[in-house]
PDB file of N, CA and C in Angstrom:
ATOM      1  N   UNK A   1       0.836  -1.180   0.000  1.00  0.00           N
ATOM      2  CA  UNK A   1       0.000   0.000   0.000  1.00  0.00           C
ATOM      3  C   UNK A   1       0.882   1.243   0.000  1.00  0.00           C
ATOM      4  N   UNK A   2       0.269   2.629  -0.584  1.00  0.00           N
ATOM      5  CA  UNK A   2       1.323   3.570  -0.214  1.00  0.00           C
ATOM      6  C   UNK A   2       1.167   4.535   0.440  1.00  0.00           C
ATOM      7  N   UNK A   3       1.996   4.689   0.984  1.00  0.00           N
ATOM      8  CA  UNK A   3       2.141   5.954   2.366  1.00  0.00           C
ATOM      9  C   UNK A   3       1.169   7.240   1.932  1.00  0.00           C
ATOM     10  N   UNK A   4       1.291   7.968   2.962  1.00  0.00           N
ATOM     11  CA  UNK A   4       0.326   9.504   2.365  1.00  0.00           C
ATOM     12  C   UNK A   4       1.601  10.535   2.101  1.00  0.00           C
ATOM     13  N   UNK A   5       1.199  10.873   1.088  1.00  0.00           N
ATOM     14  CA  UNK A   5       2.975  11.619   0.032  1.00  0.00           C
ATOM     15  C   UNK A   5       2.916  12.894   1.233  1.00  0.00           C
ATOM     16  N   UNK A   6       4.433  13.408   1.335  1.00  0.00           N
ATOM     17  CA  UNK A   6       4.792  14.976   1.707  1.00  0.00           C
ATOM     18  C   UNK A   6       5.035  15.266   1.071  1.00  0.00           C
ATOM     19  N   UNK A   7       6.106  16.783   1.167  1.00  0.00           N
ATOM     20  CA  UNK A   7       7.094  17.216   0.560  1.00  0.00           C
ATOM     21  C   UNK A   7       8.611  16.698   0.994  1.00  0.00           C
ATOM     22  N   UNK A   8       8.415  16.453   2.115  1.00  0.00           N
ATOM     23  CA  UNK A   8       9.662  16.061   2.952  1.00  0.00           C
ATOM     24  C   UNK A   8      10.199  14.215   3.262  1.00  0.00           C
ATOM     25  N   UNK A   9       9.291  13.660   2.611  1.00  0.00           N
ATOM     26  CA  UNK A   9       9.538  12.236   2.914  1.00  0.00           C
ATOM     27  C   UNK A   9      10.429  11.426   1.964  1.00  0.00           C
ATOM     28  N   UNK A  10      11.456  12.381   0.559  1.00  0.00           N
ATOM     29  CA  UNK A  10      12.229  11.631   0.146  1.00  0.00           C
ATOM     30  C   UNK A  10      11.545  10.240  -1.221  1.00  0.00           C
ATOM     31  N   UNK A  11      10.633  10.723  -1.215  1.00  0.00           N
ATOM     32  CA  UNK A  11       9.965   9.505  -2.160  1.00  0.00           C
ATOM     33  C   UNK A  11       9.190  10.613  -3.147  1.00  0.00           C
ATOM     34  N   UNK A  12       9.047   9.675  -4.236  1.00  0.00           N
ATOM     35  CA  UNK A  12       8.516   9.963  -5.620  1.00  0.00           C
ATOM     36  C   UNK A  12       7.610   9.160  -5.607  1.00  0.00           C
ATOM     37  N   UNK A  13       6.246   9.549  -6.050  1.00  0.00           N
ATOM     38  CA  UNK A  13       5.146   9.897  -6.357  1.00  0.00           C
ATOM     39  C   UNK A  13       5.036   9.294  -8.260  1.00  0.00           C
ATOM     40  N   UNK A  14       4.575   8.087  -8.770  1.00  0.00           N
ATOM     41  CA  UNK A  14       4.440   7.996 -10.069  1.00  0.00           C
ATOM     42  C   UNK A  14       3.119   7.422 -10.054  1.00  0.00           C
ATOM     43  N   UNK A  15       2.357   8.577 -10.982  1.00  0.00           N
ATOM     44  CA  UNK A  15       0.578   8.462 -10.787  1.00  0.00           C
ATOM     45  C   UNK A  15       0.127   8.621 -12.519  1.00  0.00           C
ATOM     46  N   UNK A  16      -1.120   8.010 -12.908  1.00  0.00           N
ATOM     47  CA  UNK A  16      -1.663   7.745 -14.110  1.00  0.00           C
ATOM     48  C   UNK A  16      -2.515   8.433 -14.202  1.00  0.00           C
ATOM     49  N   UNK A  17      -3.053   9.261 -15.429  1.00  0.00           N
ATOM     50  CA  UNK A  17      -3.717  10.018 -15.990  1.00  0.00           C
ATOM     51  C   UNK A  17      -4.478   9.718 -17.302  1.00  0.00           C
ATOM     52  N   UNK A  18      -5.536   9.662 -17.269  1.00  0.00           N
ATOM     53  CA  UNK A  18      -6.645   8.582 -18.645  1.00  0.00           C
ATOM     54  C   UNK A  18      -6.371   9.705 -19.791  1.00  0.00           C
ATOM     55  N   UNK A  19      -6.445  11.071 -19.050  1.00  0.00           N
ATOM     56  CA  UNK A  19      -6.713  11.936 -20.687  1.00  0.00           C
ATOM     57  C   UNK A  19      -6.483  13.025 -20.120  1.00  0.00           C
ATOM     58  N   UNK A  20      -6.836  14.478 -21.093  1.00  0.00           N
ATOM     59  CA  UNK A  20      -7.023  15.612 -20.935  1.00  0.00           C
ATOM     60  C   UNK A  20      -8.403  15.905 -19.797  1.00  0.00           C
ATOM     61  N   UNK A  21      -9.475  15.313 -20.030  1.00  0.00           N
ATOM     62  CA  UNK A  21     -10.525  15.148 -19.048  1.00  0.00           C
ATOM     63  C   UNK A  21     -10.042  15.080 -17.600  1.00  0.00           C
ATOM     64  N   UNK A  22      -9.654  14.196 -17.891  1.00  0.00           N
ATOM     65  CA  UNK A  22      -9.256  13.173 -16.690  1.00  0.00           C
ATOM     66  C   UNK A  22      -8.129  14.411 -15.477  1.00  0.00           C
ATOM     67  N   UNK A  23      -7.452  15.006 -16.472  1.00  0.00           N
ATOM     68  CA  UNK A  23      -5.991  15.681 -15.885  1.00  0.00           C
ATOM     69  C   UNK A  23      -6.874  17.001 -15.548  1.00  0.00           C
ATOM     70  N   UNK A  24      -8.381  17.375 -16.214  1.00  0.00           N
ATOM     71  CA  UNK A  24      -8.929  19.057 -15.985  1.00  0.00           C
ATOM     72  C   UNK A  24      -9.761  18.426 -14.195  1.00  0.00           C
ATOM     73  N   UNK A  25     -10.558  17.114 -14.124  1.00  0.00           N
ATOM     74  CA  UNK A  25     -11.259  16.350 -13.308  1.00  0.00           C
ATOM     75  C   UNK A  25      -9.542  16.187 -12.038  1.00  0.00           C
ATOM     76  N   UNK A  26      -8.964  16.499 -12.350  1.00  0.00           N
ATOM     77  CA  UNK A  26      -7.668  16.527 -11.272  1.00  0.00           C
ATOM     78  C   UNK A  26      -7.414  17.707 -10.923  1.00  0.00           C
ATOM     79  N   UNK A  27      -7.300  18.371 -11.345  1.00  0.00           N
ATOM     80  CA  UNK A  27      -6.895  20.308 -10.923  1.00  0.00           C
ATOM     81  C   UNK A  27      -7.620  21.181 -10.633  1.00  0.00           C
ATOM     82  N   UNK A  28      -9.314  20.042 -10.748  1.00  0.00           N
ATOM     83  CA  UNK A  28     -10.320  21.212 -10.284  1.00  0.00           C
ATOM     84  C   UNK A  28     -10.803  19.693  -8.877  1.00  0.00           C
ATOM     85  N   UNK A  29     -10.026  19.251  -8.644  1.00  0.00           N
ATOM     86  CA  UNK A  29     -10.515  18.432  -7.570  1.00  0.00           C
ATOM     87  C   UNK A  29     -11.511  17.361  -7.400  1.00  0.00           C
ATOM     88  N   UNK A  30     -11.913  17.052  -8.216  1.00  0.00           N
ATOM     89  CA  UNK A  30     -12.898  16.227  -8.770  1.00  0.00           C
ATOM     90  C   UNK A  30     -12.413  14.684  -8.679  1.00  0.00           C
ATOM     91  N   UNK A  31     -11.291  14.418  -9.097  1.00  0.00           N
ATOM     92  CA  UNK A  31     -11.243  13.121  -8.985  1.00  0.00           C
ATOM     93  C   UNK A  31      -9.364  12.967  -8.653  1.00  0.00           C
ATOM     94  N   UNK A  32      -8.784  11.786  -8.851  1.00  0.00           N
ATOM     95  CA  UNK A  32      -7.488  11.517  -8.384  1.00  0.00           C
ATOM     96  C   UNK A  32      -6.830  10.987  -9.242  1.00  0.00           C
ATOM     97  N   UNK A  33      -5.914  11.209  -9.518  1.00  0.00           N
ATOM     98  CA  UNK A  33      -4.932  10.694 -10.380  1.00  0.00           C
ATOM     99  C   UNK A  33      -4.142   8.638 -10.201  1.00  0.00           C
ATOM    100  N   UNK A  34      -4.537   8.388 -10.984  1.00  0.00           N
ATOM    101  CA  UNK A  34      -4.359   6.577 -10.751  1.00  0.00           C
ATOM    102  C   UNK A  34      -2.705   6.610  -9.838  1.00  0.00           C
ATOM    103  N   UNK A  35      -2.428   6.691  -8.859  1.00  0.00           N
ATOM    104  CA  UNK A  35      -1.422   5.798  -8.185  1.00  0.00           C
ATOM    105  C   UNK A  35      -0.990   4.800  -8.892  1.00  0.00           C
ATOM    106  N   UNK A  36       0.383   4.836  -9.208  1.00  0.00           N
ATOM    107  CA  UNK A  36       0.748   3.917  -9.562  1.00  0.00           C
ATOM    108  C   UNK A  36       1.961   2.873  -8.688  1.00  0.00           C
ATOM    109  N   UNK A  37       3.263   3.975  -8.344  1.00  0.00           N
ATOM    110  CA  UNK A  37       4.094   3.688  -7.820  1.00  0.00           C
ATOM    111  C   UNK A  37       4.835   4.497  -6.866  1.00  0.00           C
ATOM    112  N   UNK A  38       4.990   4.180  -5.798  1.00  0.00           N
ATOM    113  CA  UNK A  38       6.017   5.136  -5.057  1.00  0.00           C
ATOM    114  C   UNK A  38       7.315   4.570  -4.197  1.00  0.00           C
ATOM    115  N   UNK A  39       8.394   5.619  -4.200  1.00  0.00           N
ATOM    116  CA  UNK A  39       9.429   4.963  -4.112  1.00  0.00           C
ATOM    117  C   UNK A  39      11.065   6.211  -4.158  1.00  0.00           C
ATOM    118  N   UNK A  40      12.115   6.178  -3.364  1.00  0.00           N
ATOM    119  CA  UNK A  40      12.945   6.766  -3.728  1.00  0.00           C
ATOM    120  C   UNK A  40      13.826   6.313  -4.801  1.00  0.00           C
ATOM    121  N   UNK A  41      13.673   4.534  -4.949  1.00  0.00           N
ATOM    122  CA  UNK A  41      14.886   4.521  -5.482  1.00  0.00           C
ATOM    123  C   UNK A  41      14.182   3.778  -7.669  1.00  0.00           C
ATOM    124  N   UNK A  42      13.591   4.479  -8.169  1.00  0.00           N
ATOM    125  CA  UNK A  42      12.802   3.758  -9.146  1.00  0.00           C
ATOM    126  C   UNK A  42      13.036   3.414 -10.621  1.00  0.00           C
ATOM    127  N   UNK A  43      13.012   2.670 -11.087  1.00  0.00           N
ATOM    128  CA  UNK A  43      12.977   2.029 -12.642  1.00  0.00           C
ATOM    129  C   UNK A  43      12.008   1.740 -13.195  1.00  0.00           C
ATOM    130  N   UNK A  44      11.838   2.567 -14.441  1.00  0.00           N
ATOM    131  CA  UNK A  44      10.743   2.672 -15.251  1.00  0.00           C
ATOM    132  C   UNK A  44      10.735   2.178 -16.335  1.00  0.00           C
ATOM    133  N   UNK A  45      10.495   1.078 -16.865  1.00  0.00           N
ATOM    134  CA  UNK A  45      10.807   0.355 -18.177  1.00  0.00           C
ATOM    135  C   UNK A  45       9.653   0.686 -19.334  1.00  0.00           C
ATOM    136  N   UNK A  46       9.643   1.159 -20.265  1.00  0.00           N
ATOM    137  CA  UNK A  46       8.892   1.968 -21.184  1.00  0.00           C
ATOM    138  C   UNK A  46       8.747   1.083 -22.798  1.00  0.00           C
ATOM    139  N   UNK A  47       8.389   0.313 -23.076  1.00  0.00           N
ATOM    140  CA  UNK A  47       8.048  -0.501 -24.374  1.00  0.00           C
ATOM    141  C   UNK A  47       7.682   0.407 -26.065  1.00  0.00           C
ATOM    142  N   UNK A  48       7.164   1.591 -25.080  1.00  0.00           N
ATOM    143  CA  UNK A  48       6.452   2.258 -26.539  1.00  0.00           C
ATOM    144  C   UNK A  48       6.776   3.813 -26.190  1.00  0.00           C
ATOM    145  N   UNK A  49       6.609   4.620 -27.041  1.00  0.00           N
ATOM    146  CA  UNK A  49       6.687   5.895 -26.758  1.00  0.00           C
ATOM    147  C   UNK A  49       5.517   6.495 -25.801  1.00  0.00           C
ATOM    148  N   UNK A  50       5.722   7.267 -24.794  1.00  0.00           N
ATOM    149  CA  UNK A  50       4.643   7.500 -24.089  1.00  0.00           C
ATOM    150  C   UNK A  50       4.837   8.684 -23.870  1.00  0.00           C
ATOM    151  N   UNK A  51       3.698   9.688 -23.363  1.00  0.00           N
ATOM    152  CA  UNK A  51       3.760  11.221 -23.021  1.00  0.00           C
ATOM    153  C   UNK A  51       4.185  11.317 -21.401  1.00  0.00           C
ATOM    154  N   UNK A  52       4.755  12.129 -21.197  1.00  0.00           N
ATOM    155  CA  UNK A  52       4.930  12.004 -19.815  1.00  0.00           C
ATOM    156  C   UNK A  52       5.098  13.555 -19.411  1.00  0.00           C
ATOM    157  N   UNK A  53       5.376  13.874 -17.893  1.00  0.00           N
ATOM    158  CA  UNK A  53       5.203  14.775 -17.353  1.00  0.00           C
ATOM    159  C   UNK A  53       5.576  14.523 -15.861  1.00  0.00           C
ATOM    160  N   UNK A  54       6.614  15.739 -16.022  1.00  0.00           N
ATOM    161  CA  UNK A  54       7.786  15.664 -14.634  1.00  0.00           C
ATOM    162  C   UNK A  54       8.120  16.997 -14.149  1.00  0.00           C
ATOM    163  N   UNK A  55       7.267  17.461 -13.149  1.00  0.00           N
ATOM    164  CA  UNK A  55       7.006  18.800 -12.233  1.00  0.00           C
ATOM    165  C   UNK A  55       6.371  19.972 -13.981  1.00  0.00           C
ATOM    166  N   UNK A  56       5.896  19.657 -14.163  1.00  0.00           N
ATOM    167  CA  UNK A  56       4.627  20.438 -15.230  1.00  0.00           C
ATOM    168  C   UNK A  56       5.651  20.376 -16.993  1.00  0.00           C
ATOM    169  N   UNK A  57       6.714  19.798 -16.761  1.00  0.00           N
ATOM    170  CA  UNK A  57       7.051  19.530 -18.030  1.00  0.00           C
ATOM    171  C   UNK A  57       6.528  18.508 -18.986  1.00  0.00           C
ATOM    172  N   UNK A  58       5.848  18.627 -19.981  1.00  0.00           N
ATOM    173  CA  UNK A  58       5.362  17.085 -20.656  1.00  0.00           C
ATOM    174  C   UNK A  58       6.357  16.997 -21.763  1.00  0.00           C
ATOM    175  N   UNK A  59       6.424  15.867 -21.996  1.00  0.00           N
ATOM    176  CA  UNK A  59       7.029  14.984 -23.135  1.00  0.00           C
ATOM    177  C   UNK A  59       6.906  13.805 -24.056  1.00  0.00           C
ATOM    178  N   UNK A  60       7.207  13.230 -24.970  1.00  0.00           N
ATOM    179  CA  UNK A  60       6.702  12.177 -25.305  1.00  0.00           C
ATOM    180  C   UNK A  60       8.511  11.427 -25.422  1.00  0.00           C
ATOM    181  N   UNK A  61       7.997  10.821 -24.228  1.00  0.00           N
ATOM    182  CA  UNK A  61       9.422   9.352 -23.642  1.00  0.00           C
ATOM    183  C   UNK A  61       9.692   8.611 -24.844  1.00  0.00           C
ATOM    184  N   UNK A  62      10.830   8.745 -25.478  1.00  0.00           N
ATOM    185  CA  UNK A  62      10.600   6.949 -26.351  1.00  0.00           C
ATOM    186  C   UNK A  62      11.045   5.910 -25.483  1.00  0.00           C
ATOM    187  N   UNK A  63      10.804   4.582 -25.819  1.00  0.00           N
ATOM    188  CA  UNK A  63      10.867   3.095 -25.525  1.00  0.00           C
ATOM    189  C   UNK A  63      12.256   3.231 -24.998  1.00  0.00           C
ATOM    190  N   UNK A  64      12.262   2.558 -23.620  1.00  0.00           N
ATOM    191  CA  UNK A  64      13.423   2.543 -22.649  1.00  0.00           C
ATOM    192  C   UNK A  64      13.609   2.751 -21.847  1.00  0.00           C
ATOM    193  N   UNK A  65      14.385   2.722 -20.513  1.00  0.00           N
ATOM    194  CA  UNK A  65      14.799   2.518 -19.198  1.00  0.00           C
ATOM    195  C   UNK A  65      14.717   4.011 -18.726  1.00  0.00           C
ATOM    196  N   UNK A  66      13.817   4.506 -17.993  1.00  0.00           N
ATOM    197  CA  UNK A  66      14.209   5.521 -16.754  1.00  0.00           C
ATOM    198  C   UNK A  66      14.171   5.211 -15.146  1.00  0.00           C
ATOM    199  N   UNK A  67      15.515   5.619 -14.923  1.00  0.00           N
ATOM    200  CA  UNK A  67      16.081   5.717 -13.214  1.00  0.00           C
ATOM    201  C   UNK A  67      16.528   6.836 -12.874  1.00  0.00           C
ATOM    202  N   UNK A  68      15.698   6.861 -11.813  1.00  0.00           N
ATOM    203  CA  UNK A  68      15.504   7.898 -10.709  1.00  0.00           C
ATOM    204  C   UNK A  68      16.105   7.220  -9.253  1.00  0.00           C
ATOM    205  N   UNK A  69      17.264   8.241  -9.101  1.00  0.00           N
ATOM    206  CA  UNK A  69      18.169   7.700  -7.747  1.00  0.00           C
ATOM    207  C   UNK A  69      17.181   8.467  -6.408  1.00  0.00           C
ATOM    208  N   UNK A  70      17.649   7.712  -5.352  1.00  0.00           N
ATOM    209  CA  UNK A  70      17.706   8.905  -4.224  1.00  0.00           C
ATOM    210  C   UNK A  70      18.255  10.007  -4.179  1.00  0.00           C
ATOM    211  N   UNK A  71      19.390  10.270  -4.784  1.00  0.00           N
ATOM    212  CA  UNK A  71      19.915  11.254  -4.711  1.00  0.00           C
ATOM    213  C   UNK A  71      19.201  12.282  -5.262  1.00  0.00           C
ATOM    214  N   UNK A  72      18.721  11.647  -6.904  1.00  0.00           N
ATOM    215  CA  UNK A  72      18.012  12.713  -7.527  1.00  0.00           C
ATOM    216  C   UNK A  72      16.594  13.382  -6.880  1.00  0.00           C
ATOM    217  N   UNK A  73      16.152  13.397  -5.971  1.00  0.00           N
ATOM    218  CA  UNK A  73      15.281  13.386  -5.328  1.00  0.00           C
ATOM    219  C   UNK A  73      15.731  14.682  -3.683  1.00  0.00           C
ATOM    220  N   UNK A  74      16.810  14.680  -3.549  1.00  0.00           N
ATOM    221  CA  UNK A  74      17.055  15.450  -2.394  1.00  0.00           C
ATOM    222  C   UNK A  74      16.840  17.014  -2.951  1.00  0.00           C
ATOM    223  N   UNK A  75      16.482  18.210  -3.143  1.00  0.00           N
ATOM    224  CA  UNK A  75      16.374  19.242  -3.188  1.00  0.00           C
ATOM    225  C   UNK A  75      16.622  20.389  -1.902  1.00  0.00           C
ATOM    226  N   UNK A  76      17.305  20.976  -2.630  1.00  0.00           N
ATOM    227  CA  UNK A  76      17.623  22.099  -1.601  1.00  0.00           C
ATOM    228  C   UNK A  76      15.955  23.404  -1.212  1.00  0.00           C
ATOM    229  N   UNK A  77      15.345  23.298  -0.265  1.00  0.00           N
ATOM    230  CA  UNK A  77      14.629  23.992  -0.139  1.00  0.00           C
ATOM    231  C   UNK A  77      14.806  25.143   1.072  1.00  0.00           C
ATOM    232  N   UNK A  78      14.863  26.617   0.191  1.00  0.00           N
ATOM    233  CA  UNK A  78      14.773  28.062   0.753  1.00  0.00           C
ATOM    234  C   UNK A  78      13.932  27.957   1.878  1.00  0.00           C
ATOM    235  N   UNK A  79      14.200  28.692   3.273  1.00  0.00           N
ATOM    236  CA  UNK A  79      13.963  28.805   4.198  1.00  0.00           C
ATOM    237  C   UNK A  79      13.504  30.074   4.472  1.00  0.00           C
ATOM    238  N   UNK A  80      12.345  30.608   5.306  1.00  0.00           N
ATOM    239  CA  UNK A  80      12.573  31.933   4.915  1.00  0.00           C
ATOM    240  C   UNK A  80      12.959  32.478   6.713  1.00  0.00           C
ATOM    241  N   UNK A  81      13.961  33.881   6.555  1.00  0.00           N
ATOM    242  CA  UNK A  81      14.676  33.771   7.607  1.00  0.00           C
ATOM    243  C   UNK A  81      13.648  34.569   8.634  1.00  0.00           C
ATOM    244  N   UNK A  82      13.358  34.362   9.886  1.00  0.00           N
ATOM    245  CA  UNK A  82      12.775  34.696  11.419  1.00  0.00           C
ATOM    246  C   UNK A  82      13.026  36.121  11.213  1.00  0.00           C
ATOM    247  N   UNK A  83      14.357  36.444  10.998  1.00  0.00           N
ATOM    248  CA  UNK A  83      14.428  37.922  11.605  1.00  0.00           C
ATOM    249  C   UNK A  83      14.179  39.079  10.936  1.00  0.00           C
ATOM    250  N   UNK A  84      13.768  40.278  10.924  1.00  0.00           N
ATOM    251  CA  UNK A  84      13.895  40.863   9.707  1.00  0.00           C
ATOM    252  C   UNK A  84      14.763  41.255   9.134  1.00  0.00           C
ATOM    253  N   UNK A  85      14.294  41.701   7.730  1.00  0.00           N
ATOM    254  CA  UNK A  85      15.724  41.999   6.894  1.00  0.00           C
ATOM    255  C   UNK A  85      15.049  43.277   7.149  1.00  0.00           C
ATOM    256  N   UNK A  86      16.594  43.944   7.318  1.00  0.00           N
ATOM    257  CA  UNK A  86      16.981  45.374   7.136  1.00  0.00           C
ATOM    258  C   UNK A  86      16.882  45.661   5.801  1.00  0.00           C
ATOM    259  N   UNK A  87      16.165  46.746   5.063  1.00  0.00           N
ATOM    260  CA  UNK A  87      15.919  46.832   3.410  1.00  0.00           C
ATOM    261  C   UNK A  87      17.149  47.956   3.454  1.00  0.00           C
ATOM    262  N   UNK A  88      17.865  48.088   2.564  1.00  0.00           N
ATOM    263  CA  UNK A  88      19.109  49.470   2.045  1.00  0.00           C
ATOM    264  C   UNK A  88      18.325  49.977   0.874  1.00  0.00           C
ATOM    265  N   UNK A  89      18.749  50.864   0.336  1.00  0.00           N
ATOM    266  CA  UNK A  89      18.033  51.605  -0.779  1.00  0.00           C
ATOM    267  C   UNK A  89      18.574  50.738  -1.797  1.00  0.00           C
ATOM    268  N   UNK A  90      17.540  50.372  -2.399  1.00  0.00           N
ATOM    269  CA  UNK A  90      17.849  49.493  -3.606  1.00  0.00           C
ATOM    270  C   UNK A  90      17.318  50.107  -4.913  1.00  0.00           C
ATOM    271  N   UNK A  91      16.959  51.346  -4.994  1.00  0.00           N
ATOM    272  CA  UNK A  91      16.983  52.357  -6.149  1.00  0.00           C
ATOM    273  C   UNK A  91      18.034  52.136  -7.205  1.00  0.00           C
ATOM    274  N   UNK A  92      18.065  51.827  -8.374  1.00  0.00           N
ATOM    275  CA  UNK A  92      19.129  52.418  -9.348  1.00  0.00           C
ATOM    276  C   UNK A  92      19.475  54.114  -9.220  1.00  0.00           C
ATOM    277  N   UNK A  93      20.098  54.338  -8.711  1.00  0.00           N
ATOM    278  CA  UNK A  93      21.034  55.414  -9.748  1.00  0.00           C
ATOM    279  C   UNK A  93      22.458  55.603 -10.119  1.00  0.00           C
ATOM    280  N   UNK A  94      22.588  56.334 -10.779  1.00  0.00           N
ATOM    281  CA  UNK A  94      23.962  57.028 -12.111  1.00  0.00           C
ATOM    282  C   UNK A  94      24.099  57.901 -11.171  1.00  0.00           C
ATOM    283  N   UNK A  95      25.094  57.846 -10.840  1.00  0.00           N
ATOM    284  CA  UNK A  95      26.265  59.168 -10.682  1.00  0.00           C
ATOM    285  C   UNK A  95      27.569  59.022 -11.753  1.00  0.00           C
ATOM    286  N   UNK A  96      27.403  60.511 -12.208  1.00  0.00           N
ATOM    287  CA  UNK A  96      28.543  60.412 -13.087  1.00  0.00           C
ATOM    288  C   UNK A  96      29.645  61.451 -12.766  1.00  0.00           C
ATOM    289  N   UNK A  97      31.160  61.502 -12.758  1.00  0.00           N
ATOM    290  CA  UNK A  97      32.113  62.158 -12.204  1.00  0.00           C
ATOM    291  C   UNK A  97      32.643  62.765 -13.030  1.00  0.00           C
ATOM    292  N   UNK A  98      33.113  64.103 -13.457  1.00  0.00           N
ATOM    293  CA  UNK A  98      33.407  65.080 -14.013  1.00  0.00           C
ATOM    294  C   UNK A  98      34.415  65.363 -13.203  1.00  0.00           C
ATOM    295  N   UNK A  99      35.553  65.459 -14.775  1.00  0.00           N
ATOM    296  CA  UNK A  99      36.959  66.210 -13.993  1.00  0.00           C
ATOM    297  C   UNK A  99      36.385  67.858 -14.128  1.00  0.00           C
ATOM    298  N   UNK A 100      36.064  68.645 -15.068  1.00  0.00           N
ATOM    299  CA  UNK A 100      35.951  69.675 -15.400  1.00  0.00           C
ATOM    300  C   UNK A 100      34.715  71.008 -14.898  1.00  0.00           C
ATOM    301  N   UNK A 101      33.845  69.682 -13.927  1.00  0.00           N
ATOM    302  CA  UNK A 101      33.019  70.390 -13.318  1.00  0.00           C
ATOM    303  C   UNK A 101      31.654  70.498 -13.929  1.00  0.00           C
ATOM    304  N   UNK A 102      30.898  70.770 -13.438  1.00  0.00           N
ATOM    305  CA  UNK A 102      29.329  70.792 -14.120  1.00  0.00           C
ATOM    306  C   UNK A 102      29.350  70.924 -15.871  1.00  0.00           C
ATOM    307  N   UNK A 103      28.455  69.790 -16.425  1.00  0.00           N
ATOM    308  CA  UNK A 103      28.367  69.781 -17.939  1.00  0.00           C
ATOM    309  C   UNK A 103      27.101  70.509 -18.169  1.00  0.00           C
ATOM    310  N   UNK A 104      26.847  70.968 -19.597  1.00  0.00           N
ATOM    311  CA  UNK A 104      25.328  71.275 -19.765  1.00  0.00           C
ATOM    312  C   UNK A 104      24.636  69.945 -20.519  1.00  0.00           C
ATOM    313  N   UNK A 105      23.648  69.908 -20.639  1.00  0.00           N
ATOM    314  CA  UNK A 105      22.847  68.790 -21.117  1.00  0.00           C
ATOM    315  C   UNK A 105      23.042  68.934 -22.979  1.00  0.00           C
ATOM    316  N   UNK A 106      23.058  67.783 -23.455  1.00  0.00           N
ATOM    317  CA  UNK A 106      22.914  67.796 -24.462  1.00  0.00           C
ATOM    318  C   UNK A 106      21.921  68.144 -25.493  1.00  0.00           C
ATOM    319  N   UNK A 107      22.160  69.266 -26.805  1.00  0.00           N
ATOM    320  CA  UNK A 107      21.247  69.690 -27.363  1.00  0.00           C
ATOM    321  C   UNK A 107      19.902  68.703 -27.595  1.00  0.00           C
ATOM    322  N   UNK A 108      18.529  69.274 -27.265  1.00  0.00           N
ATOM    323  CA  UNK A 108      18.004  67.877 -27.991  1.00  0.00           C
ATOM    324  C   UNK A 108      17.827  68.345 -30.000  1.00  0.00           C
ATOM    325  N   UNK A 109      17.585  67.607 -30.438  1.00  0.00           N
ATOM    326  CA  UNK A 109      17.274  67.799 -32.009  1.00  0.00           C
ATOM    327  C   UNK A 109      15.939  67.191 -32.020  1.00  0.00           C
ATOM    328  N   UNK A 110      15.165  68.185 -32.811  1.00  0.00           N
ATOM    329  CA  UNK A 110      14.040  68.340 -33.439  1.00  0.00           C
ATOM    330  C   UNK A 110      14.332  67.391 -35.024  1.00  0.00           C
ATOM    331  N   UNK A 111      13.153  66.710 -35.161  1.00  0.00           N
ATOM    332  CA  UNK A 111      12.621  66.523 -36.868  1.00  0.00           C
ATOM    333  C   UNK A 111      12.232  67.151 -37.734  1.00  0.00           C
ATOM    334  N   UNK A 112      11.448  67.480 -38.684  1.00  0.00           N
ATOM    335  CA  UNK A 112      10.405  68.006 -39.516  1.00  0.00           C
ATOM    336  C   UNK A 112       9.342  66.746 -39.229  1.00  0.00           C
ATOM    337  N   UNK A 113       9.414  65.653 -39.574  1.00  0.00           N
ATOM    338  CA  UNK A 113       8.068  64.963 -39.675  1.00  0.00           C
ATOM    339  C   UNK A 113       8.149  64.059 -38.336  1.00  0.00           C
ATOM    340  N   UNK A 114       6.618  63.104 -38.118  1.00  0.00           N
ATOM    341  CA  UNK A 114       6.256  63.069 -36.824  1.00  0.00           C
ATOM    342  C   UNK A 114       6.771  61.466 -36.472  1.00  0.00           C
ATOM    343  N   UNK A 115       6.679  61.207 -35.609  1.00  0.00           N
ATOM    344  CA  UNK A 115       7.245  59.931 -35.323  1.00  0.00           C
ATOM    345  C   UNK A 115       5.722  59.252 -34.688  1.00  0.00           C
ATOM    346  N   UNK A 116       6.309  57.652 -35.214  1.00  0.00           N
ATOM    347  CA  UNK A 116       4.860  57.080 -34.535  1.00  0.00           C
ATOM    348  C   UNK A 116       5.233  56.511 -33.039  1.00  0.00           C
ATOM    349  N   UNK A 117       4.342  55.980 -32.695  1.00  0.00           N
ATOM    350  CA  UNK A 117       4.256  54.894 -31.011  1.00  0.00           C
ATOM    351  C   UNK A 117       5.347  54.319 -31.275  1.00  0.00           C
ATOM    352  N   UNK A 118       5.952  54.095 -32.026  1.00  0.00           N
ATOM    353  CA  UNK A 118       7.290  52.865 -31.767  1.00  0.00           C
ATOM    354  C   UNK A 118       8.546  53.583 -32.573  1.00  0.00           C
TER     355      UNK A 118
END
């Protein structure tokens, strides 16, 4: 039988999906995705080309062996820190340094005809 999944328990989660129906009847809560297998350490033997989908990426697998280690499975997950952060001014600006002392701005130039939105 299989455990009730976390985030933190180190195991992978491999569950079956009938269709597009089936996957809209999953995301609006309606029904459950077929359980198939769970496990840290797993081998997936594949006969035919199949579509698949691994954290919202889909694909179509061709025929052949996928393994998934424990290792591949450990993720580093961000913590967020207790104390507060002190914010510094995080504004962009330009300062620019002049040997010669205050510049004037550059002429602007005019057209004759009009320019569009872009």
């Amino acid at each position: 039988m299989f455990s009730k999944p976390t985030h933190y328990d180190g195991m992978l989660e491999i569950v079956g999906v009938t269709g597009v129906v089936h996957m809209g009847q999953i995301q609006s809560g309606l029904r459950s995705a077929i359980r198939i297998a769970q496990g840290g350490h797993l081998r997936i033997r594949l006969n035919t080309e199949m579509p698949v989908q691994v954290d919202g990426e889909p694909w179509i697998q061709g025929p052949g062996e996928v393994v998934v280690l424990r290792s591949a499975l450990k993720a580093t997950m961000l913590k967020k820190s207790k104390s507060k952060i002190r914010r510094r001014n995080t504004e962009p600006t330009m300062v620019l340094a002049s040997l010669e002392g205050p510049q004037q701005p550059p002429p602007t130039t005019s057209t004759s005809h009009t320019m569009g939105p872009f």
